[in-house]
PDB file of N, CA and C in Angstrom:
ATOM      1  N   UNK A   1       6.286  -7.542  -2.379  1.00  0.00           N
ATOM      2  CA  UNK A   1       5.788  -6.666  -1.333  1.00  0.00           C
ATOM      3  C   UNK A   1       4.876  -5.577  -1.910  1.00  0.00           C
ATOM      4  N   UNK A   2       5.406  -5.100  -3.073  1.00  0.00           N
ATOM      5  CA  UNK A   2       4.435  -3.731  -3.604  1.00  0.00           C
ATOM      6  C   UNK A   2       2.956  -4.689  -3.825  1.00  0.00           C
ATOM      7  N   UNK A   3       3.043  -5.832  -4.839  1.00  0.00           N
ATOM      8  CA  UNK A   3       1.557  -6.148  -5.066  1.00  0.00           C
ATOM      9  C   UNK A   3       0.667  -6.426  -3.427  1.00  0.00           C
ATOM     10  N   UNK A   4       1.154  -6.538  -2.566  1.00  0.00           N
ATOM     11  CA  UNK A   4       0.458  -6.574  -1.139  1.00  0.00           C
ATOM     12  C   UNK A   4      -0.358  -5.339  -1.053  1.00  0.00           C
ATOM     13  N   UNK A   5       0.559  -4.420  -1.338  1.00  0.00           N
ATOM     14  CA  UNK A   5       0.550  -2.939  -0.707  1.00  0.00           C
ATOM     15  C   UNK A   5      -0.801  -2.449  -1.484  1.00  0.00           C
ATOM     16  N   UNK A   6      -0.980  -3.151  -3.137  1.00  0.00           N
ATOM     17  CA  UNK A   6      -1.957  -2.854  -3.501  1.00  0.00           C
ATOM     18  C   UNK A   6      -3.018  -3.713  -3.592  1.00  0.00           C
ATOM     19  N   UNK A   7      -2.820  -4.997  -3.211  1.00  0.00           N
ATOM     20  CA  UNK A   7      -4.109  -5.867  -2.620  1.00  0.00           C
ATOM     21  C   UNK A   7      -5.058  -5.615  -1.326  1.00  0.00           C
ATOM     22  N   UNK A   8      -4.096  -5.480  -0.549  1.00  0.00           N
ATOM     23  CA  UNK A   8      -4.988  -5.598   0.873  1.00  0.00           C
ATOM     24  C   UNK A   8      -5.668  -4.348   0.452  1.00  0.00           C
ATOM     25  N   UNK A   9      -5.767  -2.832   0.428  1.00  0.00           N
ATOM     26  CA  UNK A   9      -6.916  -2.432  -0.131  1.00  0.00           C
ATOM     27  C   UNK A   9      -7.754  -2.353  -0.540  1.00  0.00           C
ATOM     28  N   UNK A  10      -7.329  -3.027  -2.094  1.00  0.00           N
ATOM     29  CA  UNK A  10      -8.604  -3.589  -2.767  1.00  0.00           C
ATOM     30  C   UNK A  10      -9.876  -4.327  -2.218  1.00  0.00           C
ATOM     31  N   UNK A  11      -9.023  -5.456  -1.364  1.00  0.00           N
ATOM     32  CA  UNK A  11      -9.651  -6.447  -0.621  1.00  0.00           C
ATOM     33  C   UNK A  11     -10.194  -5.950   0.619  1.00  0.00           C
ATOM     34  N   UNK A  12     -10.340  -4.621   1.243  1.00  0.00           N
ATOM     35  CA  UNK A  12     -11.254  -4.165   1.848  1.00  0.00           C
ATOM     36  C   UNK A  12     -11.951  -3.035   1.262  1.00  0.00           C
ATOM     37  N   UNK A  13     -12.129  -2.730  -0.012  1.00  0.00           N
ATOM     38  CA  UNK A  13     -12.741  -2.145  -0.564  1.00  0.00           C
ATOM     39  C   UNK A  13     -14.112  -3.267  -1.016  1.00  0.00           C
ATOM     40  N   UNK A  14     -14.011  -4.571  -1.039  1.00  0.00           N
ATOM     41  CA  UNK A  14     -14.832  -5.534  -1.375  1.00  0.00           C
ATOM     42  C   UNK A  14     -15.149  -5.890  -0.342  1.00  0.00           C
ATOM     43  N   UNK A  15     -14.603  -5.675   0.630  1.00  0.00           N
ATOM     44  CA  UNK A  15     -15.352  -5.982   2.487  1.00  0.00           C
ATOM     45  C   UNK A  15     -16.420  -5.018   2.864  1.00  0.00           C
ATOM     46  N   UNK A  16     -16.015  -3.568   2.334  1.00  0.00           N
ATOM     47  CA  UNK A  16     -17.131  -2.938   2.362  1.00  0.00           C
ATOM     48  C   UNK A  16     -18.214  -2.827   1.801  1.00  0.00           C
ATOM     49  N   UNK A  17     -18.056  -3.321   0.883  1.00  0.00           N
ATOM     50  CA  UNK A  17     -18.789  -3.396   0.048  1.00  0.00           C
ATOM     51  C   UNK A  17     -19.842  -4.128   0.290  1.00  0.00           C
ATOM     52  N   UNK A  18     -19.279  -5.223   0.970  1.00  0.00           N
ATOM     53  CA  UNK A  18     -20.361  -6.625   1.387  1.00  0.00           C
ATOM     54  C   UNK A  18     -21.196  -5.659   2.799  1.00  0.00           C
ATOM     55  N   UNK A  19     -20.586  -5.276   3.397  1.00  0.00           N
ATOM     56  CA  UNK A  19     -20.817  -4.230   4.471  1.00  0.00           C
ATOM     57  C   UNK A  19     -21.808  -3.430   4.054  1.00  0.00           C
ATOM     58  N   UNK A  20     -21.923  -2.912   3.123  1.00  0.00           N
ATOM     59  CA  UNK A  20     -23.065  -1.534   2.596  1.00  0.00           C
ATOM     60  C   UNK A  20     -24.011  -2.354   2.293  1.00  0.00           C
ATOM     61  N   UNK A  21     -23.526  -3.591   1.656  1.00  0.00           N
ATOM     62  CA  UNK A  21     -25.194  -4.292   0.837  1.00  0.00           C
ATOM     63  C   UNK A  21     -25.766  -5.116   2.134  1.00  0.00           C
ATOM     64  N   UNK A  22     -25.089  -5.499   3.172  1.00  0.00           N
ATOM     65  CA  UNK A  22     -25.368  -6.086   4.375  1.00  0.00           C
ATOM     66  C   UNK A  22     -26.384  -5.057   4.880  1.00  0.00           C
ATOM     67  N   UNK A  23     -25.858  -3.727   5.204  1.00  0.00           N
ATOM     68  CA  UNK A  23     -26.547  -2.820   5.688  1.00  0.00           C
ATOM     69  C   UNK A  23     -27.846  -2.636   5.192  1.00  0.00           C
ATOM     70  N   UNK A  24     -28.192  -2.404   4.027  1.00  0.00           N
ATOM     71  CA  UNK A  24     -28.811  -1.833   3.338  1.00  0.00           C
ATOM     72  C   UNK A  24     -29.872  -3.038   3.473  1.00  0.00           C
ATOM     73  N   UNK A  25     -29.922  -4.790   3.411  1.00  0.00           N
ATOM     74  CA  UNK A  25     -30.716  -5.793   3.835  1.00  0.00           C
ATOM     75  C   UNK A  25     -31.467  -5.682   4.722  1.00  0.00           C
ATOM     76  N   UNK A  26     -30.757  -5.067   5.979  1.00  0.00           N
ATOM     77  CA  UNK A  26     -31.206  -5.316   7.256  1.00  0.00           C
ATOM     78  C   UNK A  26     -32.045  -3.819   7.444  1.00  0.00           C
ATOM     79  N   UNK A  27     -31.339  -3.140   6.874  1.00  0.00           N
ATOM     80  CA  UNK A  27     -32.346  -1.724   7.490  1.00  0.00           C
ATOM     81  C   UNK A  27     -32.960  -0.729   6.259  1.00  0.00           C
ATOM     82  N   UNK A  28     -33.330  -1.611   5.241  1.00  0.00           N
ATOM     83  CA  UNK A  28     -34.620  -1.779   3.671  1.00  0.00           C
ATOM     84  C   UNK A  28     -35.821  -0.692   4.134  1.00  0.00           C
ATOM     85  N   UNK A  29     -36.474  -1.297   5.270  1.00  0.00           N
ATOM     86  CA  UNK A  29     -37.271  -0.519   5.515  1.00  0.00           C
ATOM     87  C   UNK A  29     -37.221   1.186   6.479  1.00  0.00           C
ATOM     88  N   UNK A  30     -36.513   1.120   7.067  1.00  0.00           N
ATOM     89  CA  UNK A  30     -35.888   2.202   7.403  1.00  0.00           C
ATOM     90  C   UNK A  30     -35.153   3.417   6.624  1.00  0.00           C
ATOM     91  N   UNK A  31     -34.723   2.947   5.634  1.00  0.00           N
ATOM     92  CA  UNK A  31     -34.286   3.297   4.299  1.00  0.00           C
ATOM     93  C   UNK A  31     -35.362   3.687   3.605  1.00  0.00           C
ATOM     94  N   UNK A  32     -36.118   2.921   3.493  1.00  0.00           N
ATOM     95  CA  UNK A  32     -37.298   3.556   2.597  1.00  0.00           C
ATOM     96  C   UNK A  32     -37.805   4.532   3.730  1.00  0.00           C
ATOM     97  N   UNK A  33     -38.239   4.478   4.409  1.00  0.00           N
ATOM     98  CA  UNK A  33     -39.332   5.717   4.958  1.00  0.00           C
ATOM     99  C   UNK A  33     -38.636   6.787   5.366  1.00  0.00           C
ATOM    100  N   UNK A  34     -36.913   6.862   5.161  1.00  0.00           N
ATOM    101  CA  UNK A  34     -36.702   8.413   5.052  1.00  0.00           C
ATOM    102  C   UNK A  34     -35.825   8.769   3.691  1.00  0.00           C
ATOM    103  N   UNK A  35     -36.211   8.016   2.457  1.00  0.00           N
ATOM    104  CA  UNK A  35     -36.289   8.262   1.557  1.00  0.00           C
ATOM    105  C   UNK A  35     -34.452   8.006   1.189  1.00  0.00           C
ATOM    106  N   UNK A  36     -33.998   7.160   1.854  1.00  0.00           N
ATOM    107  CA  UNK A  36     -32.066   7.259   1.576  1.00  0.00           C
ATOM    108  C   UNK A  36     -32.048   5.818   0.900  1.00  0.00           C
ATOM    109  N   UNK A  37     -32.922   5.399   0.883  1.00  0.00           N
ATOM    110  CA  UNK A  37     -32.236   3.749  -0.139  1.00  0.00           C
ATOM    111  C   UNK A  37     -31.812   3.534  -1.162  1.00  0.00           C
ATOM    112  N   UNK A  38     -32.488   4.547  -2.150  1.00  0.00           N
ATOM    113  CA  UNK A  38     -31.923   4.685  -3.997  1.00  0.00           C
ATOM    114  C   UNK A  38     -30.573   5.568  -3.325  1.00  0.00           C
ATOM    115  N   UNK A  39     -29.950   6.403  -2.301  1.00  0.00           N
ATOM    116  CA  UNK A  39     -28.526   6.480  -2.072  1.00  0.00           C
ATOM    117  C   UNK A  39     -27.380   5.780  -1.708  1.00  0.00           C
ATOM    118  N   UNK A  40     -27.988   4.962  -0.354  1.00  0.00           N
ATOM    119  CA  UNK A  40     -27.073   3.854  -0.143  1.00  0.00           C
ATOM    120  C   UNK A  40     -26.987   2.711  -1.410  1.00  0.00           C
ATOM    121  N   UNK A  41     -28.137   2.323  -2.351  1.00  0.00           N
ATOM    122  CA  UNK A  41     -27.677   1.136  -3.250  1.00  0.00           C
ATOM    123  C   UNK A  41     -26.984   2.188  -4.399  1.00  0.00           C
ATOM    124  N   UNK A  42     -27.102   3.528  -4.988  1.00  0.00           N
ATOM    125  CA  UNK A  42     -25.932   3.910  -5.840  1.00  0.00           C
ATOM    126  C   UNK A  42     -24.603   3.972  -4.984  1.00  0.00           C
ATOM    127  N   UNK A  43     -24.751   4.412  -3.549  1.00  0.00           N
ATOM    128  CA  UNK A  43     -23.268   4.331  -3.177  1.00  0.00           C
ATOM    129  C   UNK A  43     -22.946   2.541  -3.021  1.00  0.00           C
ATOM    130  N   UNK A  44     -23.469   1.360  -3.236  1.00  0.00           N
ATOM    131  CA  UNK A  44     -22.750   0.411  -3.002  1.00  0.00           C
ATOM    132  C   UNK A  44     -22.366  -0.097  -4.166  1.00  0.00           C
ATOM    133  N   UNK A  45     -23.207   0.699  -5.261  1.00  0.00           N
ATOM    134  CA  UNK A  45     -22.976   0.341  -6.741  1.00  0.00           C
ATOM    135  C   UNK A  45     -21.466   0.691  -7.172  1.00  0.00           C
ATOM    136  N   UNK A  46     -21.247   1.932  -6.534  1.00  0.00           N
ATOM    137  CA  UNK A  46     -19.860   3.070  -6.850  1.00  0.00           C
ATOM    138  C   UNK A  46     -19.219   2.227  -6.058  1.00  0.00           C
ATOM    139  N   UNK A  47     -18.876   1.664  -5.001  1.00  0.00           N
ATOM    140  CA  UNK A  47     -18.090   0.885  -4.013  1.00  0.00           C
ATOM    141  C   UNK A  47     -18.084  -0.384  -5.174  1.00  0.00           C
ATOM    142  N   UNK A  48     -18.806  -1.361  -5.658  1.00  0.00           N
ATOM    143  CA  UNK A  48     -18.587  -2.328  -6.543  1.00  0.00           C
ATOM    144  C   UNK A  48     -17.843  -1.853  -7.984  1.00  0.00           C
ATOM    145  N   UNK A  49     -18.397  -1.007  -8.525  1.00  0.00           N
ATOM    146  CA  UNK A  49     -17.285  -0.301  -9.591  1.00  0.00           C
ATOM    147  C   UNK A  49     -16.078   0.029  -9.401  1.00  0.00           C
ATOM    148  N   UNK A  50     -15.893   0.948  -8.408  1.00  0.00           N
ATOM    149  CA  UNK A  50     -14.594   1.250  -8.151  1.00  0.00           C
ATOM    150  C   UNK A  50     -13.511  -0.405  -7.521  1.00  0.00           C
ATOM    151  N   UNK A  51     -14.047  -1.221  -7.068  1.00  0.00           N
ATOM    152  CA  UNK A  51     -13.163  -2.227  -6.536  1.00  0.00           C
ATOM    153  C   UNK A  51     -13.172  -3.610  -7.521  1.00  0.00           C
ATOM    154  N   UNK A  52     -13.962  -3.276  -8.800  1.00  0.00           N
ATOM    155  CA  UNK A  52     -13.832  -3.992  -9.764  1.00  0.00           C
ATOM    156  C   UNK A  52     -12.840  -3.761 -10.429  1.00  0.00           C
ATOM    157  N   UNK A  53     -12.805  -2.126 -10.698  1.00  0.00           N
ATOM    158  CA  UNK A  53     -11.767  -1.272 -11.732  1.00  0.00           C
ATOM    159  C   UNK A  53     -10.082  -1.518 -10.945  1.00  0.00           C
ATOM    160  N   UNK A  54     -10.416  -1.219  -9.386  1.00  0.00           N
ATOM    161  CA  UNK A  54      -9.318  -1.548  -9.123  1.00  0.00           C
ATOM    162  C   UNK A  54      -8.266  -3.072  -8.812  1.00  0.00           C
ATOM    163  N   UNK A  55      -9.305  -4.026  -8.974  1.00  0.00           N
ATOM    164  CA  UNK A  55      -8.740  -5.294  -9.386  1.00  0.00           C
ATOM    165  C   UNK A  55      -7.676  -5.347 -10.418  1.00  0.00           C
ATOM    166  N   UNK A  56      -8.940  -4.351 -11.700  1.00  0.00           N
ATOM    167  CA  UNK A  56      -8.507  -4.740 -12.914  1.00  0.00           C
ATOM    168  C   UNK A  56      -7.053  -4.451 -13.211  1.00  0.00           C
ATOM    169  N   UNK A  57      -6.960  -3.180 -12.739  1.00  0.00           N
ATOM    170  CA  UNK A  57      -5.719  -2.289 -12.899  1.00  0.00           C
ATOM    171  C   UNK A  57      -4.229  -3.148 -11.843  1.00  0.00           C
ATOM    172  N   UNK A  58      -4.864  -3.419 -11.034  1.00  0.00           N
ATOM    173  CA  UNK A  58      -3.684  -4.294 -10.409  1.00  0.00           C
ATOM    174  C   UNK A  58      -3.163  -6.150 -10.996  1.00  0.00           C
ATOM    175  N   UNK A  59      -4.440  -6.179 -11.461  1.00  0.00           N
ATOM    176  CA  UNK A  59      -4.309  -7.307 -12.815  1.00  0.00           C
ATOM    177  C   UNK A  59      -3.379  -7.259 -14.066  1.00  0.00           C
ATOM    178  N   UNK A  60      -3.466  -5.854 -14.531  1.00  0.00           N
ATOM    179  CA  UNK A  60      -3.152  -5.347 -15.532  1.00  0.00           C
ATOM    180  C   UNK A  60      -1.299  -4.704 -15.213  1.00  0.00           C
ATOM    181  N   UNK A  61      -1.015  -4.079 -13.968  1.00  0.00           N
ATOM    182  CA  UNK A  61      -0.055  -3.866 -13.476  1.00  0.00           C
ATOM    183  C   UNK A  61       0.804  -4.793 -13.657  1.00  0.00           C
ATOM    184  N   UNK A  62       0.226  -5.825 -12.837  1.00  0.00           N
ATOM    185  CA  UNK A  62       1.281  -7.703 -12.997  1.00  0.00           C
ATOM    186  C   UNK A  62       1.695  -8.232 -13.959  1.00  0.00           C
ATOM    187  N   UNK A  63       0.759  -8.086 -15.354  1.00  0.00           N
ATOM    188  CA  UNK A  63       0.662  -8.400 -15.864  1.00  0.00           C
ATOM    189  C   UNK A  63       1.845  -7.620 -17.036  1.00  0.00           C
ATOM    190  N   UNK A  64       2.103  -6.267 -16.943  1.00  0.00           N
ATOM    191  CA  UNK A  64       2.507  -5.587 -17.484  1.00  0.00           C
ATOM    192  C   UNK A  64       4.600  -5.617 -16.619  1.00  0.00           C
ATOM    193  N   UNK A  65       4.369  -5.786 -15.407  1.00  0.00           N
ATOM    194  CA  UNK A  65       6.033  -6.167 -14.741  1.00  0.00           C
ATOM    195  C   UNK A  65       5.540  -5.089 -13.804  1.00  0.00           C
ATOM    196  N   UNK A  66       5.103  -4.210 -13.779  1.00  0.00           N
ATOM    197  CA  UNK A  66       5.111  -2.942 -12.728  1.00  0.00           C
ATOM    198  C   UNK A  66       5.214  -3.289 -11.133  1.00  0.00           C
ATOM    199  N   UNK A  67       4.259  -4.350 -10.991  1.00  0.00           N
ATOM    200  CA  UNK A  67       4.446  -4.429  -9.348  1.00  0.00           C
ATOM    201  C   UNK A  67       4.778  -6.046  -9.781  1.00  0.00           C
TER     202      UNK A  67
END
């Protein structure tokens, strides 16, 4: 039950993720002409880091007996 508790998170932390870079496809040009696109792709970069790291650590948890 605990490793749930820390999956399903993760696993919408990678939903959003698909979500921001979805966004960011469709409205490229809109993005550019008020100058927010180099923000939204570092914030989807930080959304891919952070839900990489937190894989890892719940990888590493299991792996270790914790959850």
């Amino acid at each position: 039950m605990k490793k749930v508790i820390w999956i399903i998170p993760n696993i919408m932390c990678y939903l959003m993720f698909a979500a921001v870079i979805i966004f960011i496809v469709k409205n490229e040009k809109g993005l550019l002409k008020i100058n927010e696109l180099f923000i939204w792709v570092l914030i989807s970069i930080i959304l891919l880091l952070v839900s990489i790291y937190g894989s890892y650590r719940i990888q590493r948890w299991i792996k270790e007996g914790k959850i």
